[in-house]
ModelCIF file with pLDDT and N, C-alpha, C, O atoms, coordinates in Angstrom:
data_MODEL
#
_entry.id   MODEL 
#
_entity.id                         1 
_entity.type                       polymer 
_entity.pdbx_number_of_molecules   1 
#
_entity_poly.entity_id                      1 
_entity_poly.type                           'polypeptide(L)' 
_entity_poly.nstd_linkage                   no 
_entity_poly.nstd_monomer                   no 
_entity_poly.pdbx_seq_one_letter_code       
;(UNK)(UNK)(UNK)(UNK)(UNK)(UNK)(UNK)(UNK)(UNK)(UNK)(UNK)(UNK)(UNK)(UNK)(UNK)(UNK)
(UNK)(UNK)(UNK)(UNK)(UNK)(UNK)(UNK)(UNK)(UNK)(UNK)(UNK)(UNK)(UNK)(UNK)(UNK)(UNK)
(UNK)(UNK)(UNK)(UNK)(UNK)(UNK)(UNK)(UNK)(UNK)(UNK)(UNK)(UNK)(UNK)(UNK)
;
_entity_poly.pdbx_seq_one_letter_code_can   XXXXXXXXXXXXXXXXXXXXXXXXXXXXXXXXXXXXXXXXXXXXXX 
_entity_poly.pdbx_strand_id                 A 
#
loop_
_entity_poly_seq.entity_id 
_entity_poly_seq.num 
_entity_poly_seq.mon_id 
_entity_poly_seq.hetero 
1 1  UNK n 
1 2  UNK n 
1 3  UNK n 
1 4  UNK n 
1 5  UNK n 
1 6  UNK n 
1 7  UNK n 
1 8  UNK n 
1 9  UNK n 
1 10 UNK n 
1 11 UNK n 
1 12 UNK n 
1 13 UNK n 
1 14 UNK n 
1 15 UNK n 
1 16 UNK n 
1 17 UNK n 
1 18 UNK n 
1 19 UNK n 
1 20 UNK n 
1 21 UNK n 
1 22 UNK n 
1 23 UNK n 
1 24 UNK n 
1 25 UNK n 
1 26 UNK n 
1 27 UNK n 
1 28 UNK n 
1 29 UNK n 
1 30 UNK n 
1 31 UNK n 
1 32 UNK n 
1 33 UNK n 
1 34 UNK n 
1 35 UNK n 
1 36 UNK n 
1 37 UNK n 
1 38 UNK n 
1 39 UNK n 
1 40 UNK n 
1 41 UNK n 
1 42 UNK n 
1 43 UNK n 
1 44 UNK n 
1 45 UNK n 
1 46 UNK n 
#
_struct_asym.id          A 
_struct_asym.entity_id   1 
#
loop_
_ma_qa_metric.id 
_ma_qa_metric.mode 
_ma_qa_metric.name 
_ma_qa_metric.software_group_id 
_ma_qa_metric.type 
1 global pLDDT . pLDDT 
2 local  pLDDT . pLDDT 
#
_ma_qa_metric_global.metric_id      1 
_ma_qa_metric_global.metric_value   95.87 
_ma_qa_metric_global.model_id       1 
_ma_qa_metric_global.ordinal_id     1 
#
loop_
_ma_qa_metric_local.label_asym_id 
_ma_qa_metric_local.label_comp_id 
_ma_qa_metric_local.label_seq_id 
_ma_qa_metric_local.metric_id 
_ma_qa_metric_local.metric_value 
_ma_qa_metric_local.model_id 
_ma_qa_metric_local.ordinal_id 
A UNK 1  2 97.00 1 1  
A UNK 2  2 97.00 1 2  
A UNK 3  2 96.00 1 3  
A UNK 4  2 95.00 1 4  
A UNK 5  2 93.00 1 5  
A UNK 6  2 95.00 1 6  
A UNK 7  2 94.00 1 7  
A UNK 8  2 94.00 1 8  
A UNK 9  2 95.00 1 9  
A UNK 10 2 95.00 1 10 
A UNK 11 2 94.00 1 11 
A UNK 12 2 95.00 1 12 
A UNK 13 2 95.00 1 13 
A UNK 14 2 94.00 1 14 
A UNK 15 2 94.00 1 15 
A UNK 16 2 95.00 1 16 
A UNK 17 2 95.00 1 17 
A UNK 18 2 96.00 1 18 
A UNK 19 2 94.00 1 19 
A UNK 20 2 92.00 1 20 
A UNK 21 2 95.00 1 21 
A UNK 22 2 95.00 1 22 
A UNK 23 2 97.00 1 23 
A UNK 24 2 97.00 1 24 
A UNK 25 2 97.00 1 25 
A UNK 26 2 97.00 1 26 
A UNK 27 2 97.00 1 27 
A UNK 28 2 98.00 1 28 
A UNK 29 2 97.00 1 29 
A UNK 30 2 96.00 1 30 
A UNK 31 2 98.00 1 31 
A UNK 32 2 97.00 1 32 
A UNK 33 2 96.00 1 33 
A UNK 34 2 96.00 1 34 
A UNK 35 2 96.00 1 35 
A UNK 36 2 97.00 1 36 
A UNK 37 2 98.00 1 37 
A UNK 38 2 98.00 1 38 
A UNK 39 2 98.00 1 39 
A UNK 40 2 98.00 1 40 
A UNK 41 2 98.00 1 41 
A UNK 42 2 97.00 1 42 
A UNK 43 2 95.00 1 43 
A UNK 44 2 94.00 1 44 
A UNK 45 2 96.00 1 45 
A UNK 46 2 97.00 1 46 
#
loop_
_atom_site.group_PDB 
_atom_site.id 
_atom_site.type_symbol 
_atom_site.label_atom_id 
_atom_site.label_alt_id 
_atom_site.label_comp_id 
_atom_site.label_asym_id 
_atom_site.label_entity_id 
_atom_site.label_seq_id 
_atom_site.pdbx_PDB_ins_code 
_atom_site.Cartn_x 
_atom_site.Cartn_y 
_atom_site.Cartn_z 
_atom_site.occupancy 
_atom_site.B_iso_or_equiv 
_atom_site.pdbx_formal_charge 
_atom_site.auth_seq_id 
_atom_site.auth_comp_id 
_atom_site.auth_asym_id 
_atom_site.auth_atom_id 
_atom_site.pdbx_PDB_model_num 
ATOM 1   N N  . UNK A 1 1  ? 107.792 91.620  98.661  1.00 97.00 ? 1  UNK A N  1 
ATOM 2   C CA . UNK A 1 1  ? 108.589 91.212  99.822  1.00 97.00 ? 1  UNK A CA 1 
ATOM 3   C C  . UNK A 1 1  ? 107.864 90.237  100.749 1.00 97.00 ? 1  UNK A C  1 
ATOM 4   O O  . UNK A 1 1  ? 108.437 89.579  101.617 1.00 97.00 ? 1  UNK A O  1 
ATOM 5   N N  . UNK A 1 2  ? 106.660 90.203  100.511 1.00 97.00 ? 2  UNK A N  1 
ATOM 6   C CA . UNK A 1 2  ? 105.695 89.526  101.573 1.00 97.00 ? 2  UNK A CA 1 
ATOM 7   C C  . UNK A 1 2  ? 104.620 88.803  101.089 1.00 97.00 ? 2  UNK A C  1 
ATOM 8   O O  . UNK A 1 2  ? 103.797 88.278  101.838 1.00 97.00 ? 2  UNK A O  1 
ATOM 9   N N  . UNK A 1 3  ? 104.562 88.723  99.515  1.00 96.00 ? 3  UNK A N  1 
ATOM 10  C CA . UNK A 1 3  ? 103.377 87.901  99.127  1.00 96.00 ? 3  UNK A CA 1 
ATOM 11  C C  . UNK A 1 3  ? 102.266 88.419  99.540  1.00 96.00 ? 3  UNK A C  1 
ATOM 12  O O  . UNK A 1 3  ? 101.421 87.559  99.787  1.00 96.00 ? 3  UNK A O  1 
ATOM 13  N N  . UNK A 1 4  ? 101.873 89.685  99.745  1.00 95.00 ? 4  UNK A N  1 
ATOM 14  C CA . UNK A 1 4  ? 100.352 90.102  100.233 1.00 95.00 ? 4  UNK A CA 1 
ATOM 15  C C  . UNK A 1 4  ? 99.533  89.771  99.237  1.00 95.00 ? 4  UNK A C  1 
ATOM 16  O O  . UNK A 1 4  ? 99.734  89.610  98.033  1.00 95.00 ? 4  UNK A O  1 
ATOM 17  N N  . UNK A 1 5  ? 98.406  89.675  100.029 1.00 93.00 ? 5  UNK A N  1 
ATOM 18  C CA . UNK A 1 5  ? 96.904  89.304  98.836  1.00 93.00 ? 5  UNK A CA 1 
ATOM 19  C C  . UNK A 1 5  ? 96.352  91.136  98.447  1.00 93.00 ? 5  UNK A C  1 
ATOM 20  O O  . UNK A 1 5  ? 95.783  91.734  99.361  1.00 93.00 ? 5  UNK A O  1 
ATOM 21  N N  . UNK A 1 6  ? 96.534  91.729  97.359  1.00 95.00 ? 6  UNK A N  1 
ATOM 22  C CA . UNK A 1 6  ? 96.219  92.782  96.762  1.00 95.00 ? 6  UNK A CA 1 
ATOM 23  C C  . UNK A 1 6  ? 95.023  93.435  97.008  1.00 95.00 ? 6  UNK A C  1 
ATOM 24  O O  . UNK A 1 6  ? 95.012  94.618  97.350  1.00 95.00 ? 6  UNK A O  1 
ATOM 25  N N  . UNK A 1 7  ? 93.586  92.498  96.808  1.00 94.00 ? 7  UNK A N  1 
ATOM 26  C CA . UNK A 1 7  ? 92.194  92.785  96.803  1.00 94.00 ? 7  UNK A CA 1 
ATOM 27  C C  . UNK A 1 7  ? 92.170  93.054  98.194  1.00 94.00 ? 7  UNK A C  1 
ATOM 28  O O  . UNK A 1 7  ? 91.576  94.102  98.451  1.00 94.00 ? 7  UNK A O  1 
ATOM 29  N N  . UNK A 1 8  ? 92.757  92.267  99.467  1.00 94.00 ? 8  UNK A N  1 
ATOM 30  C CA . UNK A 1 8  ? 92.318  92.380  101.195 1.00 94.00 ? 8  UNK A CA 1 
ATOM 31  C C  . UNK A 1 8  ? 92.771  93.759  101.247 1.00 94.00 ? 8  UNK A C  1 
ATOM 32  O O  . UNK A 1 8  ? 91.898  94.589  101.502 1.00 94.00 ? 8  UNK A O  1 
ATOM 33  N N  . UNK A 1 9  ? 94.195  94.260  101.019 1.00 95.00 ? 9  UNK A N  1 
ATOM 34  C CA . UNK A 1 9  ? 94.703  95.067  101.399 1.00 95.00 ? 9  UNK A CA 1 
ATOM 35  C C  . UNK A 1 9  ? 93.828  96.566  100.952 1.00 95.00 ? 9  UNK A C  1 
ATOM 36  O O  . UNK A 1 9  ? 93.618  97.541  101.673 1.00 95.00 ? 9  UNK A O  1 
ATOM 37  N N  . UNK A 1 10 ? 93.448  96.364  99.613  1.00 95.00 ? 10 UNK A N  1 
ATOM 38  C CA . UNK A 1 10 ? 92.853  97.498  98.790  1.00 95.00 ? 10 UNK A CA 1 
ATOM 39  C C  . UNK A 1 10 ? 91.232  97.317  99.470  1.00 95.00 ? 10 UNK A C  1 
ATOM 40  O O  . UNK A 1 10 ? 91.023  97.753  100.602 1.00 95.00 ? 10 UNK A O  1 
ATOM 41  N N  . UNK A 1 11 ? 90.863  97.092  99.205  1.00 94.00 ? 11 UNK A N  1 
ATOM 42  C CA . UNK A 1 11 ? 89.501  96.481  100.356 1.00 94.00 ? 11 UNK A CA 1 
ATOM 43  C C  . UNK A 1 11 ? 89.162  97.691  101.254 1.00 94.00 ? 11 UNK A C  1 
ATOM 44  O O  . UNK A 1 11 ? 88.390  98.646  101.342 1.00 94.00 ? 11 UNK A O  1 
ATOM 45  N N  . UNK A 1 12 ? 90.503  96.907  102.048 1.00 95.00 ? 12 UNK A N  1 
ATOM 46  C CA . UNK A 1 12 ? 90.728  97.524  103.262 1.00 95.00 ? 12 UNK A CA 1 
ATOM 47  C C  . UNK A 1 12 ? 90.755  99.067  103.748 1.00 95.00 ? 12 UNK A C  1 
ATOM 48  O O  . UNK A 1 12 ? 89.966  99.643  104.498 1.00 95.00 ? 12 UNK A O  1 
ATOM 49  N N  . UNK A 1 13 ? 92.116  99.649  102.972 1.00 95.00 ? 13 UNK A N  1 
ATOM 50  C CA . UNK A 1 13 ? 93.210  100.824 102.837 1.00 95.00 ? 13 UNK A CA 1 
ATOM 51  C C  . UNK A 1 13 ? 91.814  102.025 102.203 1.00 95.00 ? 13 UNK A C  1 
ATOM 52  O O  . UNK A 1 13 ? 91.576  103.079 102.793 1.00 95.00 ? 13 UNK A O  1 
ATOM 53  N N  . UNK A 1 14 ? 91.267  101.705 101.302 1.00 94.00 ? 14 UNK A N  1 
ATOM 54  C CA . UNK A 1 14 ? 90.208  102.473 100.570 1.00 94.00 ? 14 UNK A CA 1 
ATOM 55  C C  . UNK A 1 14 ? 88.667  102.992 101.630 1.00 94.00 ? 14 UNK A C  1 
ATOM 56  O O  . UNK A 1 14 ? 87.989  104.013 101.514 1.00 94.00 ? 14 UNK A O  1 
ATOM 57  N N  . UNK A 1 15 ? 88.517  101.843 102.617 1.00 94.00 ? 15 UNK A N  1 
ATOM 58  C CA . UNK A 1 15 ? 87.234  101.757 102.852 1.00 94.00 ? 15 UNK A CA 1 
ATOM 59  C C  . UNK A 1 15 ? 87.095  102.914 103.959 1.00 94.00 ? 15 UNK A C  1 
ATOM 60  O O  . UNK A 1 15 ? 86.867  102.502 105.096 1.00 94.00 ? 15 UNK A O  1 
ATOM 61  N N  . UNK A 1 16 ? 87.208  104.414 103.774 1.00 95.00 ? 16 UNK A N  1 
ATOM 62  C CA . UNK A 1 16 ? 87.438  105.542 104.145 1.00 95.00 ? 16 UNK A CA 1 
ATOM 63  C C  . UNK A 1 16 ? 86.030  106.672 104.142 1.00 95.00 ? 16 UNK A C  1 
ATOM 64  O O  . UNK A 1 16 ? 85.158  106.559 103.281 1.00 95.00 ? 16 UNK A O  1 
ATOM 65  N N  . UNK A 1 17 ? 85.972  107.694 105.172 1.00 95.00 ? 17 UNK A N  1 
ATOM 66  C CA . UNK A 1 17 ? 85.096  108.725 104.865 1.00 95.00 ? 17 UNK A CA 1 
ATOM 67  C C  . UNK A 1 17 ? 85.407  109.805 104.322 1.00 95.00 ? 17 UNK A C  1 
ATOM 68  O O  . UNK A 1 17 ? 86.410  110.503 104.469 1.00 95.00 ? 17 UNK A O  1 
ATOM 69  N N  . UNK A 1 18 ? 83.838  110.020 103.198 1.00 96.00 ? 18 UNK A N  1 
ATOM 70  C CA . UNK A 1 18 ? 84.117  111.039 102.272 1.00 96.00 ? 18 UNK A CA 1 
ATOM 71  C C  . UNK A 1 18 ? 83.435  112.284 102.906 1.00 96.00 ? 18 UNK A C  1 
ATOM 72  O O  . UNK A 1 18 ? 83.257  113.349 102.314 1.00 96.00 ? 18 UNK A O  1 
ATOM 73  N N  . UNK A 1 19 ? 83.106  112.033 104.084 1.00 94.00 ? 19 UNK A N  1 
ATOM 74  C CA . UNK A 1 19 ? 81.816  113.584 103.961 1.00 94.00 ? 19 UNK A CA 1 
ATOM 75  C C  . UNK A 1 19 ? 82.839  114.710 104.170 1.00 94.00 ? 19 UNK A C  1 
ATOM 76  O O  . UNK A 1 19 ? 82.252  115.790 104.104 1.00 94.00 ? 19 UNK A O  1 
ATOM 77  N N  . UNK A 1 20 ? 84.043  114.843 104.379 1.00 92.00 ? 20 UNK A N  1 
ATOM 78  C CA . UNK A 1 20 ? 84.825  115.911 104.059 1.00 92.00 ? 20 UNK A CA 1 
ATOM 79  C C  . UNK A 1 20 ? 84.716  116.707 102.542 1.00 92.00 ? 20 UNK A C  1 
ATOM 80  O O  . UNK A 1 20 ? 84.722  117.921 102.337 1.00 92.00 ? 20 UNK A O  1 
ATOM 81  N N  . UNK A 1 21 ? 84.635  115.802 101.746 1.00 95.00 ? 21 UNK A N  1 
ATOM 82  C CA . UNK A 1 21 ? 84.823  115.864 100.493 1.00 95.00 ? 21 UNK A CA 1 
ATOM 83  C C  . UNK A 1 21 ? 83.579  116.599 99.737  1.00 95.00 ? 21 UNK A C  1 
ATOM 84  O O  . UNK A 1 21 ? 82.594  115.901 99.494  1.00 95.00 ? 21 UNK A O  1 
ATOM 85  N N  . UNK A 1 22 ? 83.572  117.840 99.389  1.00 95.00 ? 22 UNK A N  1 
ATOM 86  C CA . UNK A 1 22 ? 82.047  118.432 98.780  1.00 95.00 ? 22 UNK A CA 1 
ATOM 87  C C  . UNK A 1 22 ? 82.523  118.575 97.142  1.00 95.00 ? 22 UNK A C  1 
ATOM 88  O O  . UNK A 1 22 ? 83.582  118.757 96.541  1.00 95.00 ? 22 UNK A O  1 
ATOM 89  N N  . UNK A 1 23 ? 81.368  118.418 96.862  1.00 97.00 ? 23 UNK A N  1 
ATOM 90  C CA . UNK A 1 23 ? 80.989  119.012 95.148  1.00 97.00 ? 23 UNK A CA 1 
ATOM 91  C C  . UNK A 1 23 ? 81.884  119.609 94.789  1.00 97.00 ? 23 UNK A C  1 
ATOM 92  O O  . UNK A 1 23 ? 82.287  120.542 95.482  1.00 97.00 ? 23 UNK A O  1 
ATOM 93  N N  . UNK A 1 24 ? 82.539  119.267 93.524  1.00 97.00 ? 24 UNK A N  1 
ATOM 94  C CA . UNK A 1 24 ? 82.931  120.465 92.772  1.00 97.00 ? 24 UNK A CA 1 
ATOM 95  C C  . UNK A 1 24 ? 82.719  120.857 91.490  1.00 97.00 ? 24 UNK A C  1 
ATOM 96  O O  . UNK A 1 24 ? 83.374  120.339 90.585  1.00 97.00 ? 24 UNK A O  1 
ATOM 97  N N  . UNK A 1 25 ? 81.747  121.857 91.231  1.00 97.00 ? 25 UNK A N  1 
ATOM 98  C CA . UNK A 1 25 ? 80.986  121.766 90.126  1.00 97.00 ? 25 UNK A CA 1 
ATOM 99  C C  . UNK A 1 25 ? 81.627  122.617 88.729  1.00 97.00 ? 25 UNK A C  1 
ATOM 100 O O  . UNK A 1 25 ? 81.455  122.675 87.512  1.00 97.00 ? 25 UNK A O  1 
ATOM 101 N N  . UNK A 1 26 ? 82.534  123.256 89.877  1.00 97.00 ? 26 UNK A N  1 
ATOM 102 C CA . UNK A 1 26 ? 83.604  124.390 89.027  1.00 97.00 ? 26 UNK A CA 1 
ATOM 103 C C  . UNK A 1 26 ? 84.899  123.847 88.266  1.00 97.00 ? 26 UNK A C  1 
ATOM 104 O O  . UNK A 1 26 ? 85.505  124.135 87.234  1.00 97.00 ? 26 UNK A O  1 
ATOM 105 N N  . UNK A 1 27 ? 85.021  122.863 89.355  1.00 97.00 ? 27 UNK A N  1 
ATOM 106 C CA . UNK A 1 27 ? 86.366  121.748 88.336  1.00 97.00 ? 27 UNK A CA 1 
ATOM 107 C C  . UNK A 1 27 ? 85.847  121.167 87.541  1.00 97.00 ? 27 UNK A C  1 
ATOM 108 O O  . UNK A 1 27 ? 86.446  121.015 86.476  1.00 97.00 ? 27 UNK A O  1 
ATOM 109 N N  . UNK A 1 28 ? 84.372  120.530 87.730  1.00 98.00 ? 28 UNK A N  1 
ATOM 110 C CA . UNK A 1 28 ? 83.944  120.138 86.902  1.00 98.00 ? 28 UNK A CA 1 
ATOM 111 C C  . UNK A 1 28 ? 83.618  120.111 84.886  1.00 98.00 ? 28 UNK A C  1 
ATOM 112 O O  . UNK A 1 28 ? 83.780  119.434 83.870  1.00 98.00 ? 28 UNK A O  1 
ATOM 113 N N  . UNK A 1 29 ? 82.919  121.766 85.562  1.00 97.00 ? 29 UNK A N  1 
ATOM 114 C CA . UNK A 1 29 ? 82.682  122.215 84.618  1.00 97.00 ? 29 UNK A CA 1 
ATOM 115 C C  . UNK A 1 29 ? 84.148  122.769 83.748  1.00 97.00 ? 29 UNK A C  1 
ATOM 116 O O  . UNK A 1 29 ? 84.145  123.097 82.561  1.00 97.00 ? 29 UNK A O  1 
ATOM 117 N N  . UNK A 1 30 ? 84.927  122.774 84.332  1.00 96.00 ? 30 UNK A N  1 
ATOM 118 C CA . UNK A 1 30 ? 86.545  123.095 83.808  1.00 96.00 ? 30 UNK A CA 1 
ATOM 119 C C  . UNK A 1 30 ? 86.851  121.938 83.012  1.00 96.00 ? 30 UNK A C  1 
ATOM 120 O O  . UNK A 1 30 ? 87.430  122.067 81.934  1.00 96.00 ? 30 UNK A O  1 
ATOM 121 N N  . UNK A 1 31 ? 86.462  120.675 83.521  1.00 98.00 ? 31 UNK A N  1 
ATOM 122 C CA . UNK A 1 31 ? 87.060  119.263 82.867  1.00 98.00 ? 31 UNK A CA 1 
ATOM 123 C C  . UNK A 1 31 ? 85.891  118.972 81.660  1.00 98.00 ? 31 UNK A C  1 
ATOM 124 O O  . UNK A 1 31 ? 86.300  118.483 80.607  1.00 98.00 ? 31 UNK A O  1 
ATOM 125 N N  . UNK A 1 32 ? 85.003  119.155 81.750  1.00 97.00 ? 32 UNK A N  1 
ATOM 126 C CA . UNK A 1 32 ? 84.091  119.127 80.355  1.00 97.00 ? 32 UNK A CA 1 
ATOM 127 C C  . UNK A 1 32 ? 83.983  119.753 79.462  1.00 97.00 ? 32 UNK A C  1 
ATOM 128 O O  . UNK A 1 32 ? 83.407  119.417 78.427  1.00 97.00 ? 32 UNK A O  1 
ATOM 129 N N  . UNK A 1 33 ? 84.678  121.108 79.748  1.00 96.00 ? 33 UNK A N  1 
ATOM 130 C CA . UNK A 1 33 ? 85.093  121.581 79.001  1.00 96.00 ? 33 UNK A CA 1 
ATOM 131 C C  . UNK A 1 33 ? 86.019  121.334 77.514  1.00 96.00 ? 33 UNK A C  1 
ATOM 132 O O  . UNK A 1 33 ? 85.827  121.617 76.331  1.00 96.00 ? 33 UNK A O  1 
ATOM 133 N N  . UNK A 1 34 ? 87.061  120.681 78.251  1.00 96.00 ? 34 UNK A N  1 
ATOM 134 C CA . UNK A 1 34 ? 88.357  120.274 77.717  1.00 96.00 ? 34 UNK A CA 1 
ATOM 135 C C  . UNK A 1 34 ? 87.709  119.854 76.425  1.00 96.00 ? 34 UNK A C  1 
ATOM 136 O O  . UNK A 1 34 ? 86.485  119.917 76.306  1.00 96.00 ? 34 UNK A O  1 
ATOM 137 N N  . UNK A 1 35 ? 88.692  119.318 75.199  1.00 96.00 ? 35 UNK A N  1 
ATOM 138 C CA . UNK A 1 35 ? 88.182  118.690 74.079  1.00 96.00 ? 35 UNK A CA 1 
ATOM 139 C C  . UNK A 1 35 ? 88.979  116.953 74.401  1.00 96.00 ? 35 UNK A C  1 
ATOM 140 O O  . UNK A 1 35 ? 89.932  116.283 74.799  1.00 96.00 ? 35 UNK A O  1 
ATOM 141 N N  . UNK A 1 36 ? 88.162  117.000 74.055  1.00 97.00 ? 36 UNK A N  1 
ATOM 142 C CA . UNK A 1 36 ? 88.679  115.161 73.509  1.00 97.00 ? 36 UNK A CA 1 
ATOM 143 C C  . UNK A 1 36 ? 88.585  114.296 75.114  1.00 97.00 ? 36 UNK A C  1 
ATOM 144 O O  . UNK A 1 36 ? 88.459  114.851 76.205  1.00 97.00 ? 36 UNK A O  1 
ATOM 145 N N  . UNK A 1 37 ? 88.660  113.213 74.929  1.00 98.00 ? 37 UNK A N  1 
ATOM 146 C CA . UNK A 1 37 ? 88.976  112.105 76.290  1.00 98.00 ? 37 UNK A CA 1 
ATOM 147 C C  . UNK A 1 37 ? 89.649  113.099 77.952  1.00 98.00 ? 37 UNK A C  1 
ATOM 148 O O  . UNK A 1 37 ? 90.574  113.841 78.280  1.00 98.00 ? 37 UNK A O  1 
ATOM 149 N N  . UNK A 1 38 ? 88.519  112.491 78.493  1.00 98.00 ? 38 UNK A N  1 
ATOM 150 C CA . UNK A 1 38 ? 89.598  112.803 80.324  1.00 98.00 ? 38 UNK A CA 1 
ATOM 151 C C  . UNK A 1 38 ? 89.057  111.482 80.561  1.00 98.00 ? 38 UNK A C  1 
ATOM 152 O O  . UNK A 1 38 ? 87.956  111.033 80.243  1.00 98.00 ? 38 UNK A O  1 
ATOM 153 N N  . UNK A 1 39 ? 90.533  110.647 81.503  1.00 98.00 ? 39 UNK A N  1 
ATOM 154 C CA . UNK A 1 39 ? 90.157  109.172 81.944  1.00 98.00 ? 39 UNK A CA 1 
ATOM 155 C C  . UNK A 1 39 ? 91.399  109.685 83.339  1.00 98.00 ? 39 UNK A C  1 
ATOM 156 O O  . UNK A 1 39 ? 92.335  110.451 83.112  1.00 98.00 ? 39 UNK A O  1 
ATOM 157 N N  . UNK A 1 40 ? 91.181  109.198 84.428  1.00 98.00 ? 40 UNK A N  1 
ATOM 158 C CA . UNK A 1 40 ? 91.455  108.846 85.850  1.00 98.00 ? 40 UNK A CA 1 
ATOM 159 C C  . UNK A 1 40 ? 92.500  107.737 85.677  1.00 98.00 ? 40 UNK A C  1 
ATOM 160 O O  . UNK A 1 40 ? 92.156  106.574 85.467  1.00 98.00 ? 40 UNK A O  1 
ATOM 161 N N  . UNK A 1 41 ? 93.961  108.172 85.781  1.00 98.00 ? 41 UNK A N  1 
ATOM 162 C CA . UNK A 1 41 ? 94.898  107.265 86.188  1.00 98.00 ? 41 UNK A CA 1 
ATOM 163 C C  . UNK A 1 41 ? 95.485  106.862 87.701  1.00 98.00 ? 41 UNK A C  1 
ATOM 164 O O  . UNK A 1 41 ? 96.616  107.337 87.810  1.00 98.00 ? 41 UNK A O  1 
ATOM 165 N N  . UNK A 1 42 ? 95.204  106.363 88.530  1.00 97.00 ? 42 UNK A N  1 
ATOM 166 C CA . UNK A 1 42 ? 95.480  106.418 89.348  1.00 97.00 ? 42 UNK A CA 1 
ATOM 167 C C  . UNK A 1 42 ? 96.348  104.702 90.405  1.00 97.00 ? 42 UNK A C  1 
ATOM 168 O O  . UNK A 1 42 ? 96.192  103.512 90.129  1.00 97.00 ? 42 UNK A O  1 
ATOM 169 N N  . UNK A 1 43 ? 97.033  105.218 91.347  1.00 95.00 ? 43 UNK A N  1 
ATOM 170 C CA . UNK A 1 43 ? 97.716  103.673 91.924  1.00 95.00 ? 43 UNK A CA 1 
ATOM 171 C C  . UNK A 1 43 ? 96.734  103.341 93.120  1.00 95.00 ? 43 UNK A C  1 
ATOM 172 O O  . UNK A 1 43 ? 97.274  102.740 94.049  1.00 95.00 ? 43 UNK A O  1 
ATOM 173 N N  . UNK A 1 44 ? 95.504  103.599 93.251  1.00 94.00 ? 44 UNK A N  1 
ATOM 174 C CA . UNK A 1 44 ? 94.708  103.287 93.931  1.00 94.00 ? 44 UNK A CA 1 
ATOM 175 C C  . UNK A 1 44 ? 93.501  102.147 93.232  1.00 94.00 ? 44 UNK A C  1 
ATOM 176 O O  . UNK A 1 44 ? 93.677  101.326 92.332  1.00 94.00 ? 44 UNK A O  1 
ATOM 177 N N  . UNK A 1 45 ? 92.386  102.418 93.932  1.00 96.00 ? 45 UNK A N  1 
ATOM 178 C CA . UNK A 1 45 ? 91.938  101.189 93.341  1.00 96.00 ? 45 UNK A CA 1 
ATOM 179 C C  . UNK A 1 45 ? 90.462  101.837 92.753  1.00 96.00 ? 45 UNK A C  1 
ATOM 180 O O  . UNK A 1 45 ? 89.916  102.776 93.332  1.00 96.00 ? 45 UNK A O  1 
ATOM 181 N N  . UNK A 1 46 ? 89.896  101.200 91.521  1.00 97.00 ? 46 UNK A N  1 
ATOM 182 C CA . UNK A 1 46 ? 89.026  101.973 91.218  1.00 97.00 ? 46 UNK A CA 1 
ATOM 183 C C  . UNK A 1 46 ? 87.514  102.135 91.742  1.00 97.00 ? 46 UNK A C  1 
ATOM 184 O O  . UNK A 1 46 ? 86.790  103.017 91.278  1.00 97.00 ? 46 UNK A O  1 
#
């Protein structure tokens, strides 16, 4: 609708604090578990 430039906006929108955010060693260890491929799909930016 507006022709925005993608990279400024994502740049931008992302450049956020994590120290809320702690370890999780238990999901972790849940996801390595798994067999075969885990890959991160996401509409954010990588």
């Amino acid at each position: 609708e507006h022709a925005m430039d993608p990279d400024a906006f994502l740049a931008e929108v992302h450049a956020i604090d994590l120290s809320e955010l702690d370890a999780a060693p238990a999901l972790g260890e849940a996801i390595g578990a798994l067999p075969g491929r885990k890959l991160v799909y996401t509409n954010g930016s990588r």
